[in-house]
Protein backbone atom coordinates (compact mmCIF):
# COMPACT_ATOMS: atom_id res chain seq x y z
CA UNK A 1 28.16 16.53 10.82
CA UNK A 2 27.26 13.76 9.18
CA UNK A 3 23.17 14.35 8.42
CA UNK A 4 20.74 11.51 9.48
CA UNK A 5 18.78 9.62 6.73
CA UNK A 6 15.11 9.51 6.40
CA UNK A 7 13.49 7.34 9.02
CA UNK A 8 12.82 4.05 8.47
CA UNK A 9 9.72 3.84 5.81
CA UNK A 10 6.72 1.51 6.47
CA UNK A 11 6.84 -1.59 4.76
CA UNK A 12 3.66 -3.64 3.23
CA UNK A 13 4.18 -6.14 6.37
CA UNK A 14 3.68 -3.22 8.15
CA UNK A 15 -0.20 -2.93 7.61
CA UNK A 16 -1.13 -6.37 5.79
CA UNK A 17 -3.69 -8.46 6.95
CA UNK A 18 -2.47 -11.59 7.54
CA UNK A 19 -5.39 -13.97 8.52
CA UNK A 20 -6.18 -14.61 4.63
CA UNK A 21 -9.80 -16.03 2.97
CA UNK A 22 -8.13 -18.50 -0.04
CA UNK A 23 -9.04 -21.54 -2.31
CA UNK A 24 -7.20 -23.93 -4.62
CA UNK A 25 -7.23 -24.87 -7.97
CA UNK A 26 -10.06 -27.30 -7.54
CA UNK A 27 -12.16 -24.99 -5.59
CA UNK A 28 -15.27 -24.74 -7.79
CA UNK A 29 -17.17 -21.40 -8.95
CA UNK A 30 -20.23 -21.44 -6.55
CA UNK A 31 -17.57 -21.95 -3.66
CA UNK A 32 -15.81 -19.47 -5.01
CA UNK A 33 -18.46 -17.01 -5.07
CA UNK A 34 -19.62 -17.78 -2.21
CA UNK A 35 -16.78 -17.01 -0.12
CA UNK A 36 -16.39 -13.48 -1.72
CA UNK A 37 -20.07 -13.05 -0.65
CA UNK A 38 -19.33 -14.23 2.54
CA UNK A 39 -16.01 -12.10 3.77
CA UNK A 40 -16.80 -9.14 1.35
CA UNK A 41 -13.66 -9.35 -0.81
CA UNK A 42 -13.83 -8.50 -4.45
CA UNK A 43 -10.65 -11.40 -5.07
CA UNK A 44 -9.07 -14.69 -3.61
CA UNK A 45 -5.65 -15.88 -4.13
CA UNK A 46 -5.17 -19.66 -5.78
CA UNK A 47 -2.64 -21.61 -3.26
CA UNK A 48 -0.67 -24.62 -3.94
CA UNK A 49 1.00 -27.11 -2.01
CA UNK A 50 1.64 -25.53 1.16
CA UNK A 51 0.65 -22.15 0.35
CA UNK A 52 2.28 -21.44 -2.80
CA UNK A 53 0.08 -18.63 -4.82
CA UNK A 54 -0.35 -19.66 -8.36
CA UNK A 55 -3.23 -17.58 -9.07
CA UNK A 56 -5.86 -14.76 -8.07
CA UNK A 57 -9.54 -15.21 -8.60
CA UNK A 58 -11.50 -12.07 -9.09
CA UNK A 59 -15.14 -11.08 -9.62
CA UNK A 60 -14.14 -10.04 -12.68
CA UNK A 61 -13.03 -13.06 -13.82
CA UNK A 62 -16.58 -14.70 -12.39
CA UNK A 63 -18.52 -12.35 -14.27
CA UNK A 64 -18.30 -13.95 -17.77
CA UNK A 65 -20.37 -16.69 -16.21
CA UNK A 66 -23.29 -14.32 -16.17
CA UNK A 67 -22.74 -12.24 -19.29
CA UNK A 68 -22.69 -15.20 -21.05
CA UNK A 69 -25.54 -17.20 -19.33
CA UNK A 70 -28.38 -16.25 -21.51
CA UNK A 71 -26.64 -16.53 -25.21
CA UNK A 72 -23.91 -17.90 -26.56
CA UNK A 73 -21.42 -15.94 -28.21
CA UNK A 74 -20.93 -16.19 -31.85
CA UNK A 75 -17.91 -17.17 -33.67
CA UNK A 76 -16.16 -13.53 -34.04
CA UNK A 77 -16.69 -12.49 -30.09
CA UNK A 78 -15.34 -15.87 -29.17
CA UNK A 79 -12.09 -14.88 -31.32
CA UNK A 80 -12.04 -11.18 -29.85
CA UNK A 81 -12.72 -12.35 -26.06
CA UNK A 82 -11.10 -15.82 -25.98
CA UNK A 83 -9.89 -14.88 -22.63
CA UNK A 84 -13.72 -14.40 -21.17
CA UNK A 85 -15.42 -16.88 -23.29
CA UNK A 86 -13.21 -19.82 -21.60
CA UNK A 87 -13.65 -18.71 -18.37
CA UNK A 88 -17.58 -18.53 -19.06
CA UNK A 89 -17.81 -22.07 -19.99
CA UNK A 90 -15.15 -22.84 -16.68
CA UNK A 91 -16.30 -24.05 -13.19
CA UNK A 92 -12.85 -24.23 -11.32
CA UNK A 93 -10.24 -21.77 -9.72
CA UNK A 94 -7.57 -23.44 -12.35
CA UNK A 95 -9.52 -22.67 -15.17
CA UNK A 96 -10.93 -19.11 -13.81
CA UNK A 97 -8.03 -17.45 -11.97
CA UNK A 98 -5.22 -14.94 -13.57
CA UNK A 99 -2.19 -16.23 -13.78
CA UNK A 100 0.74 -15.78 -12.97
CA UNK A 101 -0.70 -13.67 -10.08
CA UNK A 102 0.80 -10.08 -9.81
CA UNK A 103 2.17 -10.44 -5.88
CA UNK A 104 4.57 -8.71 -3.59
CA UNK A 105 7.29 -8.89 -1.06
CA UNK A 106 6.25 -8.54 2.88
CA UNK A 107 9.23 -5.83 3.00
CA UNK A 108 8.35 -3.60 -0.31
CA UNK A 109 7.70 0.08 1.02
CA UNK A 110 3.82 0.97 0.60
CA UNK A 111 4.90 4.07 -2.17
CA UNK A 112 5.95 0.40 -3.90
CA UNK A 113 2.63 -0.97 -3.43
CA UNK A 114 0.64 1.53 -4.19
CA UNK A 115 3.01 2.13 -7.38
CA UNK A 116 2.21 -1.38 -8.57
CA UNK A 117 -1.68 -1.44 -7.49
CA UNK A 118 -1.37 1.85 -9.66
CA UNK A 119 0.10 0.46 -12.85
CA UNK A 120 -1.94 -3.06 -13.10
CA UNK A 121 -5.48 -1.61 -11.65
CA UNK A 122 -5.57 -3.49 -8.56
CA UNK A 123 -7.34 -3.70 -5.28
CA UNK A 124 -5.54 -5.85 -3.50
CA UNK A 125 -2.49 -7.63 -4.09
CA UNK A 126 -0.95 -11.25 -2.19
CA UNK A 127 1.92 -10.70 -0.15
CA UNK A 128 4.44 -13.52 -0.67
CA UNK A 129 8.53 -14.66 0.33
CA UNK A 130 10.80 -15.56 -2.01
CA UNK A 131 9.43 -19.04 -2.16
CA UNK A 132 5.94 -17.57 -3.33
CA UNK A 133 4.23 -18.39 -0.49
CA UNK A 134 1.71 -16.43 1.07
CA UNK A 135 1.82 -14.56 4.03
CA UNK A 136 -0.91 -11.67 3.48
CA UNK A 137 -2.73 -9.57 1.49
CA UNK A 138 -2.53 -6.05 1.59
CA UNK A 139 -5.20 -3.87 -0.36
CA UNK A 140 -5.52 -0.26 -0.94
CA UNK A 141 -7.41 0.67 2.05
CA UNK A 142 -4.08 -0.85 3.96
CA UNK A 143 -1.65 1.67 2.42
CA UNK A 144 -3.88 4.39 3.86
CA UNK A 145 -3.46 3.06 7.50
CA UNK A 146 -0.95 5.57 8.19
CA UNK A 147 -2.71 8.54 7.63
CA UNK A 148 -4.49 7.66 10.62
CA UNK A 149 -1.43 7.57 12.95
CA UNK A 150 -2.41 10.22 15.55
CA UNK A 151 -1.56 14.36 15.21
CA UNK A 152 1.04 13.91 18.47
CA UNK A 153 2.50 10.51 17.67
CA UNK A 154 3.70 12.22 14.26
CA UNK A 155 5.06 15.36 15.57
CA UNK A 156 6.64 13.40 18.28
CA UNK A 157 8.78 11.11 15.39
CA UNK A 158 9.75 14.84 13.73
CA UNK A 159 10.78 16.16 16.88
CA UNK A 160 13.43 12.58 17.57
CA UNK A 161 14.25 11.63 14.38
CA UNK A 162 14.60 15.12 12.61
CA UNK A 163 14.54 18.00 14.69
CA UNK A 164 16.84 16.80 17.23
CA UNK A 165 19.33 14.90 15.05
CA UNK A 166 19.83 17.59 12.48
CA UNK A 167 20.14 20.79 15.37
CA UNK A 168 21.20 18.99 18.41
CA UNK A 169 22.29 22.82 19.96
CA UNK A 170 19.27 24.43 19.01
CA UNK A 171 16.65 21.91 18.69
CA UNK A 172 14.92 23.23 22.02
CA UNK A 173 14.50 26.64 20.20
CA UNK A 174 12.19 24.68 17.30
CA UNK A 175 8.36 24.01 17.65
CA UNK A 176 6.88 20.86 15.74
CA UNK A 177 3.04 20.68 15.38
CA UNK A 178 0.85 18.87 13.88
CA UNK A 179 -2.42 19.24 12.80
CA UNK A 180 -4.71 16.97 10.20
CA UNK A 181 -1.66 15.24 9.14
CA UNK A 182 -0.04 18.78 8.19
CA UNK A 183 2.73 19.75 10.44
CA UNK A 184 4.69 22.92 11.16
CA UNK A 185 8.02 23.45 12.11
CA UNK A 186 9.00 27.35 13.96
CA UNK A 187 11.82 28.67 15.27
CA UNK A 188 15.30 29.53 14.71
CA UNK A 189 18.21 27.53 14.35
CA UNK A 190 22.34 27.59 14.45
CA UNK A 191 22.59 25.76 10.76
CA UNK A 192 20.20 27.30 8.34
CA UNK A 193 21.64 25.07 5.55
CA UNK A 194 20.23 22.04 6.83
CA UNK A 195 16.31 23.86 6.76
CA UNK A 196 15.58 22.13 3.32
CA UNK A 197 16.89 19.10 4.43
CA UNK A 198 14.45 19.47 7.87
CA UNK A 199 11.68 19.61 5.45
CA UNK A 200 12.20 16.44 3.31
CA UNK A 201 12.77 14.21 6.16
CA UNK A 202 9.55 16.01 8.14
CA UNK A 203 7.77 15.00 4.76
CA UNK A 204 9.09 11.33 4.90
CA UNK A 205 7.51 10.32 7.91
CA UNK A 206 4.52 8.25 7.20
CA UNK A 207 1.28 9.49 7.58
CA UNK A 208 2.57 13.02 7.39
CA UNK A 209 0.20 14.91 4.89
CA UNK A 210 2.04 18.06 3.61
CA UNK A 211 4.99 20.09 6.21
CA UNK A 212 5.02 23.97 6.65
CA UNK A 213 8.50 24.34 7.37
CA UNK A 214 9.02 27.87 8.98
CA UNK A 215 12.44 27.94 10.31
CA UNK A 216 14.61 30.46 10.12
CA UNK A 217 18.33 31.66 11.19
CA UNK A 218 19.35 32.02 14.56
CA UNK A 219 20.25 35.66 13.80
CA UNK A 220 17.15 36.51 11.15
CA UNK A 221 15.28 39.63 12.40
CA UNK A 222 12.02 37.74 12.42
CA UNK A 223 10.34 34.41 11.76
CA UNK A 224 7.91 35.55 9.06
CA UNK A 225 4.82 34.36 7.61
């Protein structure tokens, strides 16, 4: 028997948000600030054209503004932080944003996202097609939308796409549950080879927290601990 593959992972278009708070270039800095104030978001993406993203605008990149606002800095910081120092003296998105913005694809799995967020210290990243235009954003607190997928719903997915396509003759004998997140398979079944393999795909399913796989042989004297 040929043994089924993982079920289908949940991409970032998935859980994205797609209605999207944006500026352009020209937008200028109290604009700028203002709409972060305004819909609570810590960074905007820069758009283009027809929604091409060219940049992302971030507090941190507004925040130079007000470090700055009281002295000047002398010659040496202005070498060390030529980055910040520009961006101080700067009241548009063009000359405030970080480019080229760090973006990604609508059908990148969220272990992807969260990979990337990961590696470049971000909150929230644009989601774009191949053309580079945008079509969400998707932020950390997205990629943790499936932990909230309900107890049943996830032992229901084990029990179709695991239990009953790896033990089709003795799938009846097996008892999914989940609880928190965590779920437990019991029982006995005809193929004990295929018990490690139960387990990984039980652990692929998103929003699964951790799997206590407890199945056993057919013919085993007793299920165990």
């Amino acid at each position: 028997m040929t043994a089924p593959a993982a079920p289908a992972p949940y991409t970032v278009a998935d859980v994205m948000t797609t209605e999207v708070v944006a500026v352009t270039p020209e937008t200028g800095f109290k604009d700028i600030a203002a709409a972060m104030g305004r819909w609570k978001v810590t960074a905007l993406p820069v758009l283009e054209g027809e929604g091409r993203v060219v940049g992302v605008v971030s507090e941190a990149d507004l925040l130079p503004k007000e470090e700055f606002h009281e002295h000047a800095p002398g010659l040496i910081e202005q070498m060390r932080r030529l980055g910040d120092t520009a961006k101080a003296g700067s009241t548009r998105a063009e000359n405030l944003m970080t480019t080229p913005a760090v973006t990604i694809r609508p059908d990148a799995t969220l272990p992807q996202a969260a990979r990337l967020m990961a590696g470049r210290h971000l909150k929230r990243l644009p989601v774009v097609d191949a053309d580079g235009t945008l079509r969400g954003i998707v932020s950390r607190a997205d990629l943790l939308k499936v932990f909230l997928r309900a107890d049943e719903d996830l032992a229901e997915e084990i029990r179709e796409s695991v239990v009953a396509r790896l033990f089709p003759l003795s799938h009846e004998a097996v008892a999914v549950t989940v609880d928190h997140g965590v779920a437990t398979l019991t029982g006995r079944v005809r193929d004990p080879g295929l018990v490690p393999l139960a387990e990984h795909l039980a652990r692929s399913v998103e929003g699964v927290v951790d799997v206590r796989c407890r199945l056993r042989a057919a013919d085993a004297p007793g299920d165990g601990p």
